[in-house]
C-alpha atoms as a PDB file:
ATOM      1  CA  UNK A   1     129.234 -67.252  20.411  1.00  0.00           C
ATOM      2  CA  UNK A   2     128.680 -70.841  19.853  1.00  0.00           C
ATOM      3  CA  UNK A   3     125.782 -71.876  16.750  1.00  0.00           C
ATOM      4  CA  UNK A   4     123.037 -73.973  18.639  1.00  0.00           C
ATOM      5  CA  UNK A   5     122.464 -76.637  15.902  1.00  0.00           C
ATOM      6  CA  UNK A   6     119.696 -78.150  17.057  1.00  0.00           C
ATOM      7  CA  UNK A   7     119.484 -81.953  16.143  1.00  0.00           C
ATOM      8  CA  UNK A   8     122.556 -83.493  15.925  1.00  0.00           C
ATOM      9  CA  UNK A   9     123.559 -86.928  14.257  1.00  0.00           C
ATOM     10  CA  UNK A  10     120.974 -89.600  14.216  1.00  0.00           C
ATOM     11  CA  UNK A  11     118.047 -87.579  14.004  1.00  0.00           C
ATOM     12  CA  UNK A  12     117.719 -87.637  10.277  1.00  0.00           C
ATOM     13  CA  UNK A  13     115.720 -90.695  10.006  1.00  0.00           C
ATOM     14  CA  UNK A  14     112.727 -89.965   8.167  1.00  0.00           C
ATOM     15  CA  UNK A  15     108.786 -89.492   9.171  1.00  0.00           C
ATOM     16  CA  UNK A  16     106.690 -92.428   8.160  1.00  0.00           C
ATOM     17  CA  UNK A  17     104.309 -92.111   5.041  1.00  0.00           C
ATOM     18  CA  UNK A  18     101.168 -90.417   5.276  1.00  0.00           C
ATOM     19  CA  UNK A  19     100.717 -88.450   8.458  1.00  0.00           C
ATOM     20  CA  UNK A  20     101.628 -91.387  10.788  1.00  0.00           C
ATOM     21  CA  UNK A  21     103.725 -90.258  13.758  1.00  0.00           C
ATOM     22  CA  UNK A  22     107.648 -91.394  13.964  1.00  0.00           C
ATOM     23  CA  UNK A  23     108.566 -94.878  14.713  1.00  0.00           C
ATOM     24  CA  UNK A  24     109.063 -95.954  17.631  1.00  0.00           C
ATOM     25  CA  UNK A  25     111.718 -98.537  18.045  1.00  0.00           C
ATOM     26  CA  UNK A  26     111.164-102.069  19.502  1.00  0.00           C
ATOM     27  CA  UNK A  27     114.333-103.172  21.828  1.00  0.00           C
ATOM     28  CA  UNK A  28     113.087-106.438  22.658  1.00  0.00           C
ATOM     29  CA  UNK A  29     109.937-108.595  22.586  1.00  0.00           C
ATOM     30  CA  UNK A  30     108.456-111.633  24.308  1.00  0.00           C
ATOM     31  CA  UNK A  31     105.585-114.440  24.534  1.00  0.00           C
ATOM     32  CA  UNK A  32     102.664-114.001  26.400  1.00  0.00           C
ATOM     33  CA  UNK A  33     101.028-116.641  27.667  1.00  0.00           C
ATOM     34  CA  UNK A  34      99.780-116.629  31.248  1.00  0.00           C
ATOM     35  CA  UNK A  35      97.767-119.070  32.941  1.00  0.00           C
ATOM     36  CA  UNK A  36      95.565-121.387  31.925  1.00  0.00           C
ATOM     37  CA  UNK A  37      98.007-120.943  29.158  1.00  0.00           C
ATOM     38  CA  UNK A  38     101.609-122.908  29.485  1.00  0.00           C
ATOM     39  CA  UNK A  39     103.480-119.427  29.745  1.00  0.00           C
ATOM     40  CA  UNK A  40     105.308-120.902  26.319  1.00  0.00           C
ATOM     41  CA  UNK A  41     104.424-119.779  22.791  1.00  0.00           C
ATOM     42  CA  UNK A  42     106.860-120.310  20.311  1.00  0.00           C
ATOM     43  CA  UNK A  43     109.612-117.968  22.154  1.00  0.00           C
ATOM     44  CA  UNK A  44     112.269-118.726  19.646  1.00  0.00           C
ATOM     45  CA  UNK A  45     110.190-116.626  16.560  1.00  0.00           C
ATOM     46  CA  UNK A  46     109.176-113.692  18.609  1.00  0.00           C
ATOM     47  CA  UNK A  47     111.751-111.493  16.765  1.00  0.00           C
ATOM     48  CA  UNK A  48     110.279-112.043  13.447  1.00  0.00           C
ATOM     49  CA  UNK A  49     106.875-110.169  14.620  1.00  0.00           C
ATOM     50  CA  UNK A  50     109.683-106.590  14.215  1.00  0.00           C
ATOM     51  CA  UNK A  51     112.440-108.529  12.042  1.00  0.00           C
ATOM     52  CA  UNK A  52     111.317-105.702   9.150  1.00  0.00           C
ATOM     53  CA  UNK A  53     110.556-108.716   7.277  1.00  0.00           C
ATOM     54  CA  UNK A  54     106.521-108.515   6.707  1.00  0.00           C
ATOM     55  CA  UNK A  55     107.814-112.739   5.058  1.00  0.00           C
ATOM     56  CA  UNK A  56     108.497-114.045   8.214  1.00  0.00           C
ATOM     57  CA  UNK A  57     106.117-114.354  11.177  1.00  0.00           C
ATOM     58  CA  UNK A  58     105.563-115.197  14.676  1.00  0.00           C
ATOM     59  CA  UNK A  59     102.711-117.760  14.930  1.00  0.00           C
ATOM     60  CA  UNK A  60     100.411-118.939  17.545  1.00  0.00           C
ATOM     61  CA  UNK A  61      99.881-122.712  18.502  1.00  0.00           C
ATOM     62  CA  UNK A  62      97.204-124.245  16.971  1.00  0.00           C
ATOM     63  CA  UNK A  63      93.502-124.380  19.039  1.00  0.00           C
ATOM     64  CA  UNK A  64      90.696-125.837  18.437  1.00  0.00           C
ATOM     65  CA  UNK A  65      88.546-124.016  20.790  1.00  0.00           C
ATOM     66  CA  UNK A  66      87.808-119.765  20.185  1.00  0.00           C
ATOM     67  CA  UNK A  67      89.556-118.537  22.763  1.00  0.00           C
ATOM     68  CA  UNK A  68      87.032-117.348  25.870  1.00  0.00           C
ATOM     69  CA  UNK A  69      86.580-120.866  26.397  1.00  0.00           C
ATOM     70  CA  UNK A  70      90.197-122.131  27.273  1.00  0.00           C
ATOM     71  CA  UNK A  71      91.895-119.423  27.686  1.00  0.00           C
ATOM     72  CA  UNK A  72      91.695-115.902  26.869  1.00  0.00           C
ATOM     73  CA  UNK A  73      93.950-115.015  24.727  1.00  0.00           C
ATOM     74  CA  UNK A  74      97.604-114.995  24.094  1.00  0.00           C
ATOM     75  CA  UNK A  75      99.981-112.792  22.353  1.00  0.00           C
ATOM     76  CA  UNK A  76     103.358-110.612  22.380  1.00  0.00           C
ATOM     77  CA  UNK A  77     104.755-108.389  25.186  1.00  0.00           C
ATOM     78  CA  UNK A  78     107.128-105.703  23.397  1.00  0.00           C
ATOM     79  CA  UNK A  79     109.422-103.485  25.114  1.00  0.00           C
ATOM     80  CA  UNK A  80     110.748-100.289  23.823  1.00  0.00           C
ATOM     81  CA  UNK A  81     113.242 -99.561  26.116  1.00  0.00           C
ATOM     82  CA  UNK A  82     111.950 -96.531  27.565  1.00  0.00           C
ATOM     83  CA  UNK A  83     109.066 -94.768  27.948  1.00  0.00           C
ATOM     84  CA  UNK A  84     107.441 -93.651  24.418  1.00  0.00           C
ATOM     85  CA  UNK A  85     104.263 -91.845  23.157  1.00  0.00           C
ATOM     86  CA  UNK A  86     102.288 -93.755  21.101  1.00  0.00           C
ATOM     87  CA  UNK A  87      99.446 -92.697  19.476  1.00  0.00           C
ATOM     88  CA  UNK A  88      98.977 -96.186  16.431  1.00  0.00           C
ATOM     89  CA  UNK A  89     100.492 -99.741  16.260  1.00  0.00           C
ATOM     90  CA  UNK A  90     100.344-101.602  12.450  1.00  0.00           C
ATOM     91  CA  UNK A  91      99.845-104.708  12.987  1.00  0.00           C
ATOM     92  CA  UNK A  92     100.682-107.034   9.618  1.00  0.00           C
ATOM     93  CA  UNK A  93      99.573-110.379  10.222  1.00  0.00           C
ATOM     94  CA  UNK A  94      96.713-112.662  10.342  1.00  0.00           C
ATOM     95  CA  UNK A  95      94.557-112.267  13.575  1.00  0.00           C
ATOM     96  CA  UNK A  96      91.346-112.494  14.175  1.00  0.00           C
ATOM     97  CA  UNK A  97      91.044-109.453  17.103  1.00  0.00           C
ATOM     98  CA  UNK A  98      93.367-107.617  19.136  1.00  0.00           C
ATOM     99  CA  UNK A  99      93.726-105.619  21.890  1.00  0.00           C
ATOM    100  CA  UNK A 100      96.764-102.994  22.431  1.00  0.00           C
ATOM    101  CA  UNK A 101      97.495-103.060  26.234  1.00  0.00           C
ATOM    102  CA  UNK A 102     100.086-100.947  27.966  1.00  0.00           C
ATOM    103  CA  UNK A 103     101.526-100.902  31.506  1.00  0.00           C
ATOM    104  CA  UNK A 104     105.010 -98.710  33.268  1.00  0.00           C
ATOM    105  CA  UNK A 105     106.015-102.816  34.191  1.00  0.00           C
ATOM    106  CA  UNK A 106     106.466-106.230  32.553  1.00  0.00           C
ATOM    107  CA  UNK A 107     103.393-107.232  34.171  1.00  0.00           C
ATOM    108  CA  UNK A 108     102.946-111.244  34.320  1.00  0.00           C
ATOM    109  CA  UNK A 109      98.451-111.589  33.559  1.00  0.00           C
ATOM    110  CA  UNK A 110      96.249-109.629  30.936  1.00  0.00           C
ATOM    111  CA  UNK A 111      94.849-107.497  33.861  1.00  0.00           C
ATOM    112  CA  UNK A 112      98.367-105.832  35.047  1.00  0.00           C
ATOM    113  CA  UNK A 113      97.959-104.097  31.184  1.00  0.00           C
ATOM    114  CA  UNK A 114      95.800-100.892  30.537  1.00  0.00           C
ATOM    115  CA  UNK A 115      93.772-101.169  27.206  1.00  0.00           C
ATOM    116  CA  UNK A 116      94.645 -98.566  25.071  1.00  0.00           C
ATOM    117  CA  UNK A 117      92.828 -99.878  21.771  1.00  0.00           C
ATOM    118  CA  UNK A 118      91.780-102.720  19.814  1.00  0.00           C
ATOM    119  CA  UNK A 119      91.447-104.105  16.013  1.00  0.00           C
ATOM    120  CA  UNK A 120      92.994-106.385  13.995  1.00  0.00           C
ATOM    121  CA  UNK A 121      94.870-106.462  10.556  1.00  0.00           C
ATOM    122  CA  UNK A 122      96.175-102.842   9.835  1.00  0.00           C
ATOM    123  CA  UNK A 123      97.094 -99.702  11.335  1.00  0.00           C
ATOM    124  CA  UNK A 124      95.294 -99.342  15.119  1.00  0.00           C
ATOM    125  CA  UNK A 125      94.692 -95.729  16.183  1.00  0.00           C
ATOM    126  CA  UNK A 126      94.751 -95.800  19.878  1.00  0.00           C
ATOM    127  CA  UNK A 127      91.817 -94.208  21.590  1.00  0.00           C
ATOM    128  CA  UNK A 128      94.097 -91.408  22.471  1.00  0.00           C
ATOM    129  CA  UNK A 129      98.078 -91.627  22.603  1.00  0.00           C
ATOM    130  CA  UNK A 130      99.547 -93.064  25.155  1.00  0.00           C
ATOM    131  CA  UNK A 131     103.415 -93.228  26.889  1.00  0.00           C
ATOM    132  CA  UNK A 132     104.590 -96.134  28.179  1.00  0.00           C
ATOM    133  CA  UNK A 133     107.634 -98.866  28.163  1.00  0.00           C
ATOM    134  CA  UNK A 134     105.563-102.078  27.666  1.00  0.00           C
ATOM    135  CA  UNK A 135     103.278-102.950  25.256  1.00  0.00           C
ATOM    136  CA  UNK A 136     101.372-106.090  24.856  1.00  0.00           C
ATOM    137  CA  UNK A 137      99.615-106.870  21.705  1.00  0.00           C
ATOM    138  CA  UNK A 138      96.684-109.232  23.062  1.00  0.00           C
ATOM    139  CA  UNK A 139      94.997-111.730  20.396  1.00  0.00           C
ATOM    140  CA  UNK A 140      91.826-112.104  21.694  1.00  0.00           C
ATOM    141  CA  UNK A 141      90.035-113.813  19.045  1.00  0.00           C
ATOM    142  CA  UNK A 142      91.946-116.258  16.169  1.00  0.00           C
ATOM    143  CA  UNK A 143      91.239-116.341  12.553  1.00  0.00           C
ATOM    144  CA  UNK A 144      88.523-118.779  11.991  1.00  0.00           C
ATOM    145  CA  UNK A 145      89.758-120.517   9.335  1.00  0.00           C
ATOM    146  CA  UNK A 146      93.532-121.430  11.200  1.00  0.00           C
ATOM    147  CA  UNK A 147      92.684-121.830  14.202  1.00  0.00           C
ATOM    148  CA  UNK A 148      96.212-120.099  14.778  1.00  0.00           C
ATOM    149  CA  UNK A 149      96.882-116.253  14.711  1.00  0.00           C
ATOM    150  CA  UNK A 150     100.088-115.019  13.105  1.00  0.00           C
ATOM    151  CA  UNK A 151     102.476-111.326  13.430  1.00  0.00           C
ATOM    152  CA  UNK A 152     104.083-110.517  10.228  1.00  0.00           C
ATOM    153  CA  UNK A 153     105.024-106.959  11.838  1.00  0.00           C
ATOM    154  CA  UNK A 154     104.394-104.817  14.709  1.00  0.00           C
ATOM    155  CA  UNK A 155     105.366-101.093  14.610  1.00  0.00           C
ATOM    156  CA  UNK A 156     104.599 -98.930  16.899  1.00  0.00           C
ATOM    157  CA  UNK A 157     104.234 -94.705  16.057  1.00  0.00           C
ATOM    158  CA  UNK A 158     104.026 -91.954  18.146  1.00  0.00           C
ATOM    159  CA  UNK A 159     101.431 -89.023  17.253  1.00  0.00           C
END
């Protein structure tokens, strides 16, 4: 008969640190800014928010108002090319809140996204893990002393 090795190439990347689930990879990412926002927010450095470098960051526009009274937020819409159980997202950065929103579609306003948790610097345990493509990472409050949120790094786990 045939040997049944189970796991072939590729699967020998190794478990994060500490009893955090695998990675999940990130194929692509974009800016999220419905309206009242301009639907534009610094497009061209969305890749450095999963570059692997925790030195370079995306970065919000500046405000001068908390956000609630403008708009309501704004942040990063990450797909990961399939569907993929998620149970924490690490977030390295500088935000003031976020909120971890999922949904099966790109959707195009805050409300087509499920929330699935909420934090802000650090590792984000959802409330319970959850499978889906899209992920949006929703700043809903900015660092009071900027005025302007930033993402180092986003990684997503599963459980």
């Amino acid at each position: 008969g045939e040997s049944d090795d189970s796991g072939g190439p590729g699967d020998g990347r190794n478990g994060g640190s500490g009893g955090t689930g695998r990675a999940v990879e990130i194929v692509a990412a974009s800016d999220f800014d419905p309206p009242p926002g301009d639907e534009s927010e610094h497009p061209g450095e969305v890749n450095l928010a999963f570059d692997g470098n925790s030195g370079s960051a995306w970065a919000t526009e500046s405000y001068d108002d908390p956000f609630g009274v403008l708009k309501e937020g704004v942040g990063l819409l990450f797909d990961l090319g399939s569907d993929a159980e998620v149970a924490s997202v690490r977030i390295a950065g500088d935000v003031g809140r976020t909120e971890i929103r999922y949904a099966d579609e790109p959707g195009d306003e805050t409300g087509d996204f499920e929330i699935a948790g909420s934090g802000s610097e650090g590792r984000i345990a959802l409330d319970s893990p959850v499978t889906a493509r899209y992920w949006l990472v929703w700043i809903t409050e900015l660092p009071e002393e900027t005025g302007s949120a930033s993402l180092a790094e986003v990684e997503f786990s599963g459980p």
